[in-house]
Protein backbone atom coordinates (compact mmCIF):
# COMPACT_ATOMS: atom_id res chain seq x y z
CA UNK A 1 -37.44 128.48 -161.80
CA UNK A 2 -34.59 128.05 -159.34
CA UNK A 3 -34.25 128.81 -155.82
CA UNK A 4 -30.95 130.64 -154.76
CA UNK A 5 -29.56 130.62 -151.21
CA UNK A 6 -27.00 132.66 -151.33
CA UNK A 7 -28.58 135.35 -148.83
CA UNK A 8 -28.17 132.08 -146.25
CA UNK A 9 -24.81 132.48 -146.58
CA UNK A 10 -24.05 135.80 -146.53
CA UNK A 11 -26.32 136.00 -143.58
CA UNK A 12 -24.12 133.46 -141.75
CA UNK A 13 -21.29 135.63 -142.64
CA UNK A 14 -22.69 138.31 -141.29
CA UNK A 15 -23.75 136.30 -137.75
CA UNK A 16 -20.28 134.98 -137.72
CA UNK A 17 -22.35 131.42 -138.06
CA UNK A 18 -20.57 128.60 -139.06
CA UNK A 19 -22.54 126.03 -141.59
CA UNK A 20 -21.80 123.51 -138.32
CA UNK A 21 -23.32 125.75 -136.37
CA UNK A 22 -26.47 126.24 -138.23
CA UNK A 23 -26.82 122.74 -138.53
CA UNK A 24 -26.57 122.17 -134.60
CA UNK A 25 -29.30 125.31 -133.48
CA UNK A 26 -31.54 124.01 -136.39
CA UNK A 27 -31.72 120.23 -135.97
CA UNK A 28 -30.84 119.86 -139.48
CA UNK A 29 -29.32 116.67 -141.29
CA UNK A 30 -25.86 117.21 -143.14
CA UNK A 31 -27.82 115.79 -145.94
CA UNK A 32 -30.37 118.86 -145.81
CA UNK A 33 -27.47 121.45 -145.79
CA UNK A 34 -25.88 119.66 -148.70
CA UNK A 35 -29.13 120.25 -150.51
CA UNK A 36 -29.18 123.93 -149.51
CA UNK A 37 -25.11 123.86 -150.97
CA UNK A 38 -26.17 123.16 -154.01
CA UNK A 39 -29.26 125.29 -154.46
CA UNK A 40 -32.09 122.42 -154.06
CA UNK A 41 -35.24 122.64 -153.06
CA UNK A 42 -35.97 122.11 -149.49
CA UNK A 43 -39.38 121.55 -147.45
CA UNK A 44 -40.59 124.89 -145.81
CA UNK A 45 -40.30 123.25 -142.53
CA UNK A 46 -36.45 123.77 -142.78
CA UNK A 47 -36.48 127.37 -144.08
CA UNK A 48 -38.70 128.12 -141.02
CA UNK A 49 -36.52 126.00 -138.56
CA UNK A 50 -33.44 128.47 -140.40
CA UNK A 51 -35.65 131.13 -139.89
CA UNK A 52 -35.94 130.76 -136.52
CA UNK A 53 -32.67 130.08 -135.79
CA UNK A 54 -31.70 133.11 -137.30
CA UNK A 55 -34.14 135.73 -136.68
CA UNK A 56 -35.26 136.43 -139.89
CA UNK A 57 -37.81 136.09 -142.68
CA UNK A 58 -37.33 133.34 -145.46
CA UNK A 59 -36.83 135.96 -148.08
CA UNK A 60 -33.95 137.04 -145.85
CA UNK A 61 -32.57 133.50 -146.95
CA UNK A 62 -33.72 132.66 -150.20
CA UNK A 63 -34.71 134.10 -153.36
CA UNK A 64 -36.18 132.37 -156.55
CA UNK A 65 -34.39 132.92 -160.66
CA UNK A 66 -36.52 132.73 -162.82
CA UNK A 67 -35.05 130.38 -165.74
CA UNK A 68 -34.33 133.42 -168.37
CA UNK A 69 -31.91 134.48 -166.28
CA UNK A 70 -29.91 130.53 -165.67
CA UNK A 71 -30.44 130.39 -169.80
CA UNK A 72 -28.53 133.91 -170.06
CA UNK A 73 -25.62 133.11 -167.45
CA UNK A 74 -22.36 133.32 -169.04
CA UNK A 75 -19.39 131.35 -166.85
């Protein structure tokens, strides 16, 4: 399985939130929102901290692909 943040980003769309931004209200590293770029896991301490930040519920933010579907993708 995967994990998928691609709600986090359309939810910072949404809030008119830079990735900057985020990283400044959170506390984050730029290393951490590099992982969450490219869809790596991160420690439930930073989905809460984003959770937080944002006002919403980590599956607001996240959601999990199971690996039949990465197998099936077609680019």
């Amino acid at each position: 399985m995967k994990i998928s943040y691609k709600k986090l980003w359309i939810k910072l769309i949404e809030q008119d939130i830079k990735k900057s931004d985020l990283r400044k209200i959170t506390g984050l590293s730029a290393g951490t929102i590099t992982r969450l770029n490219k869809n790596e896991p991160v420690s439930i301490a930073v989905l809460l901290a984003i959770c937080e930040a944002l006002k919403c519920d980590i599956g607001d933010i996240c959601s999990v692909i199971p690996d039949d579907k990465i197998e099936n993708q077609t680019y």
